[in-house]
Protein backbone atom coordinates (compact mmCIF):
# COMPACT_ATOMS: atom_id res chain seq x y z
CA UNK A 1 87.55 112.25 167.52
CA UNK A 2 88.31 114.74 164.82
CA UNK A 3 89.68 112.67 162.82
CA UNK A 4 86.81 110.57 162.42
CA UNK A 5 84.63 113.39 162.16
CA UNK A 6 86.86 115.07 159.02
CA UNK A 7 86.74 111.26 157.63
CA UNK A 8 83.27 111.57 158.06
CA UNK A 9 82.97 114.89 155.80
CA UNK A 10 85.16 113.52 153.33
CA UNK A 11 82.98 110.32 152.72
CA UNK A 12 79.80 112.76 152.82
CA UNK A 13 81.11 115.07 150.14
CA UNK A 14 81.94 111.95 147.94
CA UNK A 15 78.84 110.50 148.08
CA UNK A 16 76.91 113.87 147.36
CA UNK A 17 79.74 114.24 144.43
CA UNK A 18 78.87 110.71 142.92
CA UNK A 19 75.13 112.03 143.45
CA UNK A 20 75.40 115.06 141.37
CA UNK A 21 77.63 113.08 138.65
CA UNK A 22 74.45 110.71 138.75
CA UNK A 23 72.25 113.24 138.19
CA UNK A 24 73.95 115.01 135.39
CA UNK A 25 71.28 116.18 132.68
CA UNK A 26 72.16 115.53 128.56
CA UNK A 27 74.39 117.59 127.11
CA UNK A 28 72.86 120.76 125.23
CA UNK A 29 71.00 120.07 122.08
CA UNK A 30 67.73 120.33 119.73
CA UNK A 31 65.24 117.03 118.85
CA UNK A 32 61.86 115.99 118.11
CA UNK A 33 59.74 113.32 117.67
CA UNK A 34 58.56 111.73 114.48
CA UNK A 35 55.45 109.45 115.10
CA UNK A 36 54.31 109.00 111.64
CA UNK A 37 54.32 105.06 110.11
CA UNK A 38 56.06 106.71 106.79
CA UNK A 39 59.10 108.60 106.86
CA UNK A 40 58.44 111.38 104.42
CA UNK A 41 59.74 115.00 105.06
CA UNK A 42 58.28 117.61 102.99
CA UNK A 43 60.40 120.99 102.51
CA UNK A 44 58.59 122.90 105.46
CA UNK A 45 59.33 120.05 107.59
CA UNK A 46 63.30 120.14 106.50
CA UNK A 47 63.42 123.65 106.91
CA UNK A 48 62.09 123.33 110.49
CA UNK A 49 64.82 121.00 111.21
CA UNK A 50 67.19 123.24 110.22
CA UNK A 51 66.05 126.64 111.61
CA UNK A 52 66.07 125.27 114.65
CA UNK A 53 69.36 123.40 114.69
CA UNK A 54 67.90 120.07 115.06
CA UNK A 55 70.56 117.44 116.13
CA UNK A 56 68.28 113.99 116.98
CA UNK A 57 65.12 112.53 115.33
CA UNK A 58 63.15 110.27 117.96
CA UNK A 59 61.72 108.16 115.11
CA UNK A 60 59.37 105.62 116.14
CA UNK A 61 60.25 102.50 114.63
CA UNK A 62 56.99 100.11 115.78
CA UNK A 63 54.78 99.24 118.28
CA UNK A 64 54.77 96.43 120.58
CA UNK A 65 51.23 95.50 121.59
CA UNK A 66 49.83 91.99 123.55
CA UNK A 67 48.43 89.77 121.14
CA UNK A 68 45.61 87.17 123.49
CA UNK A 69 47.34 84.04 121.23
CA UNK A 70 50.80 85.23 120.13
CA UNK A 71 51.77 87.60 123.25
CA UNK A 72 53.58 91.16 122.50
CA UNK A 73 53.75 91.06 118.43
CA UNK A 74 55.24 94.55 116.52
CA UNK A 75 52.41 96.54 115.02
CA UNK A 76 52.40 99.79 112.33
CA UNK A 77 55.70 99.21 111.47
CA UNK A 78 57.17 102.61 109.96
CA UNK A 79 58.34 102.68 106.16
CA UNK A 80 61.17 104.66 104.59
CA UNK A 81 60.53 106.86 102.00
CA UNK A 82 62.84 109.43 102.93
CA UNK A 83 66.19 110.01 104.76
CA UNK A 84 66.93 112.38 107.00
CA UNK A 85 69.46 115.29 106.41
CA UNK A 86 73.21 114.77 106.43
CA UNK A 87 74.27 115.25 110.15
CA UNK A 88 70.69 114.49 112.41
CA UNK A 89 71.12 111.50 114.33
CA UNK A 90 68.53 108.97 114.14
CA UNK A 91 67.11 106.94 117.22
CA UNK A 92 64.58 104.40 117.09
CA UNK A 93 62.38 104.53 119.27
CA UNK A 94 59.76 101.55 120.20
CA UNK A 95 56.35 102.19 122.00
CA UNK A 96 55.24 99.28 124.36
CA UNK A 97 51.97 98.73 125.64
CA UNK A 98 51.81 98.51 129.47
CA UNK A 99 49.74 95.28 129.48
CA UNK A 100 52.65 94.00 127.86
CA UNK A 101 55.11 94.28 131.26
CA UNK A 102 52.43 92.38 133.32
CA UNK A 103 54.72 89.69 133.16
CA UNK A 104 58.17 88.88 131.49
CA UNK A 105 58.79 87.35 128.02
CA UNK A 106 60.86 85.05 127.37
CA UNK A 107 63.40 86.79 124.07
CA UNK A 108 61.46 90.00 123.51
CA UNK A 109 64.69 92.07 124.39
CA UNK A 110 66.12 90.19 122.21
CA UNK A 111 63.44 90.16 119.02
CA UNK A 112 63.16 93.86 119.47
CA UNK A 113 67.03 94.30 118.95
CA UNK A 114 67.08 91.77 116.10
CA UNK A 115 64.13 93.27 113.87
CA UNK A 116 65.38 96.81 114.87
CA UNK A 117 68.59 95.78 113.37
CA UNK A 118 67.22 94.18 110.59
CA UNK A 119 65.42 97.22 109.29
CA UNK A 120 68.52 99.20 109.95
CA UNK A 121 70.00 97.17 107.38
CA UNK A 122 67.26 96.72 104.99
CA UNK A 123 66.71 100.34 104.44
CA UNK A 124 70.26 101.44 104.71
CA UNK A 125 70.53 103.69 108.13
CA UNK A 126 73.77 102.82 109.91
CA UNK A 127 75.16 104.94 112.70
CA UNK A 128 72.45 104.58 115.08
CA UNK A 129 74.05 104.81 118.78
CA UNK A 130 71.04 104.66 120.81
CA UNK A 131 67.39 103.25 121.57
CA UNK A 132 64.29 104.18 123.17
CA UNK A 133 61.82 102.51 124.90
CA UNK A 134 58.47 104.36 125.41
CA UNK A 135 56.03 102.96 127.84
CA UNK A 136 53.66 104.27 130.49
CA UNK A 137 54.33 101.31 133.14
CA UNK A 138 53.11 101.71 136.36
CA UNK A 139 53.59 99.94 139.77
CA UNK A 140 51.93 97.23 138.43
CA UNK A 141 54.68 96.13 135.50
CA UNK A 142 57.71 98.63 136.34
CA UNK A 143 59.54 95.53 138.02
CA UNK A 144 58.81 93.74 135.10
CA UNK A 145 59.54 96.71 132.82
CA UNK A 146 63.14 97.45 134.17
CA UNK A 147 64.07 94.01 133.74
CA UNK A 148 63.46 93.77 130.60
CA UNK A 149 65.33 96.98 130.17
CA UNK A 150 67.82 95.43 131.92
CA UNK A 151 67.48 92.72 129.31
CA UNK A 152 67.63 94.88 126.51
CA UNK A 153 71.36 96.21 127.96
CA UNK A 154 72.64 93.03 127.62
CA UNK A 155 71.43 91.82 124.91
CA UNK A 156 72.69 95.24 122.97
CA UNK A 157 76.44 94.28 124.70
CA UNK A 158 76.14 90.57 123.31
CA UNK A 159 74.92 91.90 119.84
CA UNK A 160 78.03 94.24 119.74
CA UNK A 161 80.38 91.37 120.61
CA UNK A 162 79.09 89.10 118.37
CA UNK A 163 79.12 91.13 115.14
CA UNK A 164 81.53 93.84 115.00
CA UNK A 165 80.88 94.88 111.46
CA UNK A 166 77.20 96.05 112.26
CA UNK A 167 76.95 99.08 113.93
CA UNK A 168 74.77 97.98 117.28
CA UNK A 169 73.64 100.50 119.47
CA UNK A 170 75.12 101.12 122.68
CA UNK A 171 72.93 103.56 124.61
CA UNK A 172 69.33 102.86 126.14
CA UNK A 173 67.04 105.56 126.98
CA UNK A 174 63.38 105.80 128.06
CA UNK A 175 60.43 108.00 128.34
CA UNK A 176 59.71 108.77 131.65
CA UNK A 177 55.24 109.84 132.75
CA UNK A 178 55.19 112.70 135.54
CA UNK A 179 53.50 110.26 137.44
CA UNK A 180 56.53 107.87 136.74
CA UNK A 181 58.32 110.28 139.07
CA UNK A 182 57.12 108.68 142.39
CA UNK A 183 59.04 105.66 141.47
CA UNK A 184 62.83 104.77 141.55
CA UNK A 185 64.38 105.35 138.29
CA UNK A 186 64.83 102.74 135.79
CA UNK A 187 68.01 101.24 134.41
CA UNK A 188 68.69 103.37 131.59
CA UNK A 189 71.13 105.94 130.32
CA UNK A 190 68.34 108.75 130.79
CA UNK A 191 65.23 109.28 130.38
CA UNK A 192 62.97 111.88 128.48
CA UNK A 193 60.52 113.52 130.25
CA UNK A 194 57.56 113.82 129.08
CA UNK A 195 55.84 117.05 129.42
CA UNK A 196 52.35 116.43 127.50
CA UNK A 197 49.30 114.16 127.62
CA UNK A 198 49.69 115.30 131.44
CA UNK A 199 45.59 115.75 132.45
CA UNK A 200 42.95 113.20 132.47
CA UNK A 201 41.21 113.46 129.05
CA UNK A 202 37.45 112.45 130.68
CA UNK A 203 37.81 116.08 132.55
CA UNK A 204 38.38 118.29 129.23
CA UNK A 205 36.14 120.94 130.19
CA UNK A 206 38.00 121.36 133.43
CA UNK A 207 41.94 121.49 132.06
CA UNK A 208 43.44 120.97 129.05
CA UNK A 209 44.23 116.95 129.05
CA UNK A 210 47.38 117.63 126.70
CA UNK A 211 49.26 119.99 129.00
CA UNK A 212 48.18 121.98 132.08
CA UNK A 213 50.56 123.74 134.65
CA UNK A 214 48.17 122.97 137.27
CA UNK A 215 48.46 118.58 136.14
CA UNK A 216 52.65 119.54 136.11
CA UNK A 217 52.93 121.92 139.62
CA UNK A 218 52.38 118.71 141.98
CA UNK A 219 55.33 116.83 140.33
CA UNK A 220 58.07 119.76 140.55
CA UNK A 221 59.08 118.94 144.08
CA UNK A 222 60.82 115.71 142.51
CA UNK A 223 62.42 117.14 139.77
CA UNK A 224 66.07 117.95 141.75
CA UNK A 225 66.19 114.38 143.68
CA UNK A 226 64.97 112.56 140.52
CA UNK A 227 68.16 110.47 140.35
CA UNK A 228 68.41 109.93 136.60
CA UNK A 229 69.91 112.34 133.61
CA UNK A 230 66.48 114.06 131.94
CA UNK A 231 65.49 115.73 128.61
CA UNK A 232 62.31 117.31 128.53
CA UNK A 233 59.72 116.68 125.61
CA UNK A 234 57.17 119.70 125.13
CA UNK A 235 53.88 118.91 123.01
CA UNK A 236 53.03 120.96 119.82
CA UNK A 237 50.25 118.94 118.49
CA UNK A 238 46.57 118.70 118.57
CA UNK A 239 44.46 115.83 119.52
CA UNK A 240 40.92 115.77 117.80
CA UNK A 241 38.00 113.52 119.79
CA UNK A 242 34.57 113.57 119.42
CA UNK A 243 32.47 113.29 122.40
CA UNK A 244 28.92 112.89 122.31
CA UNK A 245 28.47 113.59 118.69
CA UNK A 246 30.92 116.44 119.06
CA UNK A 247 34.36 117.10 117.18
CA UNK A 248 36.88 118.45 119.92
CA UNK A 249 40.00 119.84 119.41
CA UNK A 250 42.48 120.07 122.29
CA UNK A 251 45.72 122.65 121.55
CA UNK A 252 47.88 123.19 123.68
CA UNK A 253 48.40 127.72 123.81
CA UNK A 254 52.16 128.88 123.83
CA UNK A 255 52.01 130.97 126.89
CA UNK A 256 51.17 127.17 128.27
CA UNK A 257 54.14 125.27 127.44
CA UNK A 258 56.25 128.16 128.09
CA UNK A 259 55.21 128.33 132.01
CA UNK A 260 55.49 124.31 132.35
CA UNK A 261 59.09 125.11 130.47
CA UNK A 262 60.21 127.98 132.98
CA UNK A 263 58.61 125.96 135.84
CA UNK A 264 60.43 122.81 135.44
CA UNK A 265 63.85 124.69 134.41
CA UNK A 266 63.58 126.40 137.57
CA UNK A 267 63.47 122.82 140.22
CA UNK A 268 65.62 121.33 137.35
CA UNK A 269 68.49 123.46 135.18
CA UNK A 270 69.41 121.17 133.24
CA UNK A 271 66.00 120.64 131.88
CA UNK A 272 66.97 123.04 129.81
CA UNK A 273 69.94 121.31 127.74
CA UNK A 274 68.44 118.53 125.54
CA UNK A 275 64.69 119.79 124.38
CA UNK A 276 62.14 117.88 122.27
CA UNK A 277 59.12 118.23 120.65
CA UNK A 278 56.69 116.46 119.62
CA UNK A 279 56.03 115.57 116.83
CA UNK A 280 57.69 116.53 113.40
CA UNK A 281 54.68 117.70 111.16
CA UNK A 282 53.78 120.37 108.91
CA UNK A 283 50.62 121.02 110.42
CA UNK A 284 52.08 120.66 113.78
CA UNK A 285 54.91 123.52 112.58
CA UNK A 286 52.41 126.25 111.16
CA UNK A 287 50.48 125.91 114.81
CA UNK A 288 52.98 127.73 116.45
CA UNK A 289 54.99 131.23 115.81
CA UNK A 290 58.41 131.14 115.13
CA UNK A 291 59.06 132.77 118.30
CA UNK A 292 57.41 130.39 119.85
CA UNK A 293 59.72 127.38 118.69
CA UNK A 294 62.48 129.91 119.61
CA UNK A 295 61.40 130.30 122.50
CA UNK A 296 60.89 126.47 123.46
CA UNK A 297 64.33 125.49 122.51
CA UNK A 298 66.22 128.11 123.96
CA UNK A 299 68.34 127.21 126.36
């Protein structure tokens, strides 16, 4: 009886090993987000990136949005103006509409791949080990959304097979909502998550719709059991609206995203490895103290 109580320890520990493994967060290191359709750095911009030891670029690439006649079609394509400093990795990153995952597609993994490829080599940026998928699916199209992402793993193995003298990425990563959190974890390397654009933007007056620790607080208790490697993505923009005739301006105040950053950090440690912004913008830097930025991507 012993026995198979001891072999029952054993096997318990190994599981709850492979579960931690799992669960192990990104390695430490400093990114943001460029969301611009032109890449164009201006020196306060490359500064910023190296101040702050910036490692990874999150650069979206296009967007994929559902077209009545044509179904998902790319739209504001980025241009290259600019190249980013010797020694910052570069990952394209695709936003996808939700309405888009209602129901599968035959070939989009594999269009995506192909024209994100294809600019690669038209503009001359080789190196590029991963991808990222940005989409706010919910229960409605997640099935359909991790297939696809499913999809888009093969296809990026058959790609890398078939042409050994283009550098094809081999990593897959995507954004993941706090409301995402409910639901199993998709089939990715890891996911970012995304700690902005958190409130509901019809109740303004109430909470700040960009980031609010009150909008972040009911989410915490899944942080430790969410069983997928995370980054965290902080928000250092503004978001202008007018609303009844009136020009609104939402910021987000530093004291803010420093509580959501000690909150999550403390259900989640390893929050606190791989940190992003968003986004990469002059205006966007001057917002914000120094300290502040020091602050957000300490770890």
């Amino acid at each position: 009886m012993s026995t198979v109580r001891e072999i029952g320890i054993i096997l318990l520990l190994a599981l709850l090993a492979i579960g931690c493994q799992r669960q192990k967060d990104p390695e430490i290191g400093n990114a943001v987000y460029y969301w611009r359709t032109d890449l164009r750095l201006d020196s306060t911009e490359r500064v910023f990136l190296s101040q702050y030891h910036i490692n990874k670029v999150y650069c979206r690439y296009f967007d994929v949005v559902m077209d009545s006649v044509q179904g998902p079609r790319p739209n504001a394509t980025i241009t290259f103006s600019d190249t980013l400093p010797e020694g910052i990795e570069l990952v394209p990153t695709i936003y996808i509409t939700e309405d888009c995952m209602h129901e599968p597609h035959e070939g989009l993994a594999e269009k995506i791949v192909s024209r994100i490829l294809q600019m690669n080599e038209t503009n001359g940026i080789g190196n590029i080990r991963e991808i990222q998928i940005d989409c706010d699916y919910t229960d409605r199209s997640r099935k359909t959304y991790y297939q696809f992402l499913n999809s888009l793993g093969t296809v990026l193995s058959e790609f890398s097979t078939e042409d050994s003298l283009k550098t094809v990425p081999s990593e897959l990563s995507t954004t993941i909502r706090l409301h995402q959190l409910t639901m199993p974890a998709p089939p990715v390397d890891y996911g970012v998550l995304m700690l902005y654009n958190t409130g509901d933007p019809r109740k303004f007056e109430e909470r700040n719709p960009i980031l609010d620790i009150r909008d972040v607080a009911p989410y915490l208790k899944r942080l430790d059991k969410y069983d997928l490697p995370l980054a965290a993505a902080y928000p250092v923009y503004s978001w202008l609206r007018i609303i009844d005739g009136v020009h609104i301006e939402h910021t987000v105040e530093a004291e803010e995203i420093l509580k959501v950053k000690h909150a999550v950090e403390q259900k989640r440690e390893g929050l606190k490895n791989s940190i992003i912004t968003y986004h990469l913008d002059k205006e966007n830097i001057n917002r914000y103290k120094p300290e502040t930025y020091e602050e957000i991507y300490h770890h």
